[in-house]
C-alpha atoms as a PDB file:
ATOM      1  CA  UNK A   1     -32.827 -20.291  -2.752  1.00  0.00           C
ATOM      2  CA  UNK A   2     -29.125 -19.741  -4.509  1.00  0.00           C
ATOM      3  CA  UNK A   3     -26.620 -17.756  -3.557  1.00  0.00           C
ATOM      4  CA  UNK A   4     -27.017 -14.478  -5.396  1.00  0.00           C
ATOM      5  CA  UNK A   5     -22.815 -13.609  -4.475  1.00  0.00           C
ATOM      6  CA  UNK A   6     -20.955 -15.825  -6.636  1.00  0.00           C
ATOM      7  CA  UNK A   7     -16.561 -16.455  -6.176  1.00  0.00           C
ATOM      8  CA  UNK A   8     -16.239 -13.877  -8.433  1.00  0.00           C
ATOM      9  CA  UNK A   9     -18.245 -10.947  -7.273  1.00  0.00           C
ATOM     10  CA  UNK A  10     -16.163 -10.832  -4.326  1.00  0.00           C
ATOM     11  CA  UNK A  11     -12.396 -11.582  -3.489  1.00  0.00           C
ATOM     12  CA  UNK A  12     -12.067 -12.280   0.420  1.00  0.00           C
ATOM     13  CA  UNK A  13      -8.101 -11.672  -0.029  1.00  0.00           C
ATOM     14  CA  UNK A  14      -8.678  -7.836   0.125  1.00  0.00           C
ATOM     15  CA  UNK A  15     -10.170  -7.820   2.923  1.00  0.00           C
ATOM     16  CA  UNK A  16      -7.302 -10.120   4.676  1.00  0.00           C
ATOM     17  CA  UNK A  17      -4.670  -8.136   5.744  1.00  0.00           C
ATOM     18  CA  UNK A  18      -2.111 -10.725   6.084  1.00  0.00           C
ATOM     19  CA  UNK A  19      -2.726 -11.894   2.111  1.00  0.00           C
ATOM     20  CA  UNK A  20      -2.393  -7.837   1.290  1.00  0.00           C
ATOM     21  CA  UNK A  21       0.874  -7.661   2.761  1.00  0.00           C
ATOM     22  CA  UNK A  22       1.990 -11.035   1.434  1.00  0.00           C
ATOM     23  CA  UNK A  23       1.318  -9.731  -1.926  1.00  0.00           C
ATOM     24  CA  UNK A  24       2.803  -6.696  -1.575  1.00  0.00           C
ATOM     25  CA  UNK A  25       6.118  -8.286  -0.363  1.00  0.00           C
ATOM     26  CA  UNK A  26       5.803 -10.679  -3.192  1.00  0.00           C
ATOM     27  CA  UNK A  27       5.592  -7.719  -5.686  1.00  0.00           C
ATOM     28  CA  UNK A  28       8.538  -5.957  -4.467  1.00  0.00           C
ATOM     29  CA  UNK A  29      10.723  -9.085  -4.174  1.00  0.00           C
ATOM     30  CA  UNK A  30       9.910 -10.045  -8.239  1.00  0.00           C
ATOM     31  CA  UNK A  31      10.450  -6.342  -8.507  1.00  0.00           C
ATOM     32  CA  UNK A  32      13.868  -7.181  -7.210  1.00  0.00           C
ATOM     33  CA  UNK A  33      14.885  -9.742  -9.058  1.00  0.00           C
ATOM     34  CA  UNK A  34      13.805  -7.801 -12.239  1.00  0.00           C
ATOM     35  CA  UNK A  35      16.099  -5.088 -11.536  1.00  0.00           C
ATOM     36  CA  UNK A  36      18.569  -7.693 -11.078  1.00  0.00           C
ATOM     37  CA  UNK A  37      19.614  -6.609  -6.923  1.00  0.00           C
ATOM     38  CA  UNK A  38      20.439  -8.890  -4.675  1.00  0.00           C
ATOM     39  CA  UNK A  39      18.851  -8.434  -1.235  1.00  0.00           C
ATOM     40  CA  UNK A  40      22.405  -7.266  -0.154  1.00  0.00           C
ATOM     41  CA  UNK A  41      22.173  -4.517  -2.478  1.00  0.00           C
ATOM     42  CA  UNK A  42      19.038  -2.974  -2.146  1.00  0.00           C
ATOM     43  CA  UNK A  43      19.576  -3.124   1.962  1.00  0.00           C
ATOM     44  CA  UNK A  44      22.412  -0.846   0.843  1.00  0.00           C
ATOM     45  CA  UNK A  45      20.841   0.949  -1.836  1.00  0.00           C
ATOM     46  CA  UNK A  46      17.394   1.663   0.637  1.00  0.00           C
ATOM     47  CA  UNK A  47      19.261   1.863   3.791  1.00  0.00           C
ATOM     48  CA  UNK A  48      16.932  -0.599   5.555  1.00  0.00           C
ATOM     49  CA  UNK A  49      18.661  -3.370   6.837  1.00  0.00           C
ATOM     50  CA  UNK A  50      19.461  -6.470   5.355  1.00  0.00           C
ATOM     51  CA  UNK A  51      17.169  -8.596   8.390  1.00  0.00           C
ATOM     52  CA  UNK A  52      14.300  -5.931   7.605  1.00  0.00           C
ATOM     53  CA  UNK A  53      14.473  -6.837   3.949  1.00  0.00           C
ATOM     54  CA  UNK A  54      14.352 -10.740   4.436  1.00  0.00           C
ATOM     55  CA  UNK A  55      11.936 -10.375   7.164  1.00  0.00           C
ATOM     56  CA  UNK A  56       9.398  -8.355   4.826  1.00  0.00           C
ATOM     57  CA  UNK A  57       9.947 -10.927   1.795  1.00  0.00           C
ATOM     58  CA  UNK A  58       9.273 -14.192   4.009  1.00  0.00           C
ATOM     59  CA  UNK A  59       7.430 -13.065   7.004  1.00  0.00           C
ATOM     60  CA  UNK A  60       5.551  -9.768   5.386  1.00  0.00           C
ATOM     61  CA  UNK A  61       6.328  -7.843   8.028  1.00  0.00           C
ATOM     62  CA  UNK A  62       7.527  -4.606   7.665  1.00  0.00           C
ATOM     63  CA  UNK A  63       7.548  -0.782   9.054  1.00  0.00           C
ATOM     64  CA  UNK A  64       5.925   1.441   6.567  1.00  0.00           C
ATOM     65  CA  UNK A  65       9.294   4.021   7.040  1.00  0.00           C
ATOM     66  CA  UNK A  66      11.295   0.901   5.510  1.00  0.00           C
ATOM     67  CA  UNK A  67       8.334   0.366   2.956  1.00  0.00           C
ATOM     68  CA  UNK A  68       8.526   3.760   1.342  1.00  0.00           C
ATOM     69  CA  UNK A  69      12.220   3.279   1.881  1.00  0.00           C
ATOM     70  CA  UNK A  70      12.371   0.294  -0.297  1.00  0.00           C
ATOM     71  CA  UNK A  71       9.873   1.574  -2.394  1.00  0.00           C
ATOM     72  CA  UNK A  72      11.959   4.891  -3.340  1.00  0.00           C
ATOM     73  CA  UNK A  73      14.922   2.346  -3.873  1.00  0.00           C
ATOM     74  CA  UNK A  74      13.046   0.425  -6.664  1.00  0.00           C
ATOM     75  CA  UNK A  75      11.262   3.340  -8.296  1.00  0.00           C
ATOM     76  CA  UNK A  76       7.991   2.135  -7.262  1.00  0.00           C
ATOM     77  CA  UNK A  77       6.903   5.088  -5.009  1.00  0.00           C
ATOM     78  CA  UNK A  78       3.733   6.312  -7.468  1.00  0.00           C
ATOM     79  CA  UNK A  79       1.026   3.522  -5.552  1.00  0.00           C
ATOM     80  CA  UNK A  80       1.529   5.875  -2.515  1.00  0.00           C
ATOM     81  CA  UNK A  81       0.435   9.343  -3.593  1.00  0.00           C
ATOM     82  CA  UNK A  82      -2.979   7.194  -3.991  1.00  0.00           C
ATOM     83  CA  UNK A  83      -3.811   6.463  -0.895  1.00  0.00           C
ATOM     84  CA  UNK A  84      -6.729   7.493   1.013  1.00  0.00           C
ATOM     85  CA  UNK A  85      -7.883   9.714  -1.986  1.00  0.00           C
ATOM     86  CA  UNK A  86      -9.591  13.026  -0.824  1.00  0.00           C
ATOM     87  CA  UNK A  87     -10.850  14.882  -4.401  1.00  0.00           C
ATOM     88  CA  UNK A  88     -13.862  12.276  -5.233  1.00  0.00           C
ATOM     89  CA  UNK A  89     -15.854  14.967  -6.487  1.00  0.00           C
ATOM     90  CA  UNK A  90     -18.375  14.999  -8.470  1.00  0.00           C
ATOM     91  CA  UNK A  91     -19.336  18.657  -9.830  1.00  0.00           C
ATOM     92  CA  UNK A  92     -18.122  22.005  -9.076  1.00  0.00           C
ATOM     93  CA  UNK A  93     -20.602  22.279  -6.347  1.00  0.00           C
ATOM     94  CA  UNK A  94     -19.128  19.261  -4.238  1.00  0.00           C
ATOM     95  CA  UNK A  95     -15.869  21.822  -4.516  1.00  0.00           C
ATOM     96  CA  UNK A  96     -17.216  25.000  -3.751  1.00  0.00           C
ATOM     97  CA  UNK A  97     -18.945  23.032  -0.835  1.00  0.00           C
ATOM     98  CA  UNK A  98     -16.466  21.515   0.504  1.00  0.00           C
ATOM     99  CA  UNK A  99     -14.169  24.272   0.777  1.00  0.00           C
ATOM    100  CA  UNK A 100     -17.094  25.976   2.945  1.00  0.00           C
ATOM    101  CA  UNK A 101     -16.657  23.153   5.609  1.00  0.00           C
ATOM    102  CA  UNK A 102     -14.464  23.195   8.446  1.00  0.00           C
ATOM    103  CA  UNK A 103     -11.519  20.628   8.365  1.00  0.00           C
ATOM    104  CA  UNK A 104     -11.813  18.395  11.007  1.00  0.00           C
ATOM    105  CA  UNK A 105      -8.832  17.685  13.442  1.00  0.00           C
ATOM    106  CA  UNK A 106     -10.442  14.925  14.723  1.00  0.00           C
ATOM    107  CA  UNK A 107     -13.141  12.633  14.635  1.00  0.00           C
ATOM    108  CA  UNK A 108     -16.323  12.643  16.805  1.00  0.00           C
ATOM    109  CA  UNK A 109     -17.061   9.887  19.481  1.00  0.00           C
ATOM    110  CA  UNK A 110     -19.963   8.199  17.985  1.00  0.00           C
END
C-alpha cells in the first residue's frame, strides 16, 4: 500500500519548536542587516541587551518581553496582533451566539 501523505502535504518544521524559533531569529537578524543596524544599535535602539540580542540570533533563545521589544524596534510588530485569532466566524449567528456564552476564566479539568 503507498503512502497517501506525501513531503509536501505536510512540513514537520512547524510543528518543531526549536526550527520555529530558529526561523524567527533568522528573520529578524536579515531584518537587521536590511535596515542596515548593527547588533550594537538595535540593543540600544530596543533596550534589550546586547547578550540578549546575540543570544536570540545564535542560540534562538529569547524572552517574548525582549521579542516584542525587538520587534517594535524594527517595525515588525503587525505578526503579533495575529495570534491566537478569536473572530473565526462564520455567519451572523456564530456572533449573536457567541456573545450569549459566558467567557470562560478558565479551563475545565478534563
Amino acid at each position: 500500500m503507498d503512502n497517501i501523505l506525501t513531503d509536501k502535504d505536510i512540513i514537520l518544521d512547524d510543528f518543531n519548536h526549536h526550527a520555529i524559533a530558529s526561523s524567527i531569529a533568522e528573520r529578524m537578524k536579515r531584518r537587521r542587516l536590511l535596515l542596515n543596524f548593527t547588533q550594537l544599535s538595535l540593543s540600544k535602539m530596543s533596550g534589550v541587551s546586547l547578550g540578549s540580542l546575540k543570544r536570540f540570533e545564535n542560540k534562538y533563545k529569547i524572552s517574548l518581553e525582549h521579542l516584542l521589544k525587538l520587534a517594535l524596534a524594527l517595525d515588525a510588530l503587525d505578526g503579533f496582533h495575529h495570534l491566537f485569532p478569536e473572530n473565526d466566524y462564520q455567519s451572523i449567528d456564530d456572533i449573536i451566539s457567541r456573545k450569549k456564552l459566558k467567557e470562560r476564566k478558565r479551563g475545565r479539568n478534563a
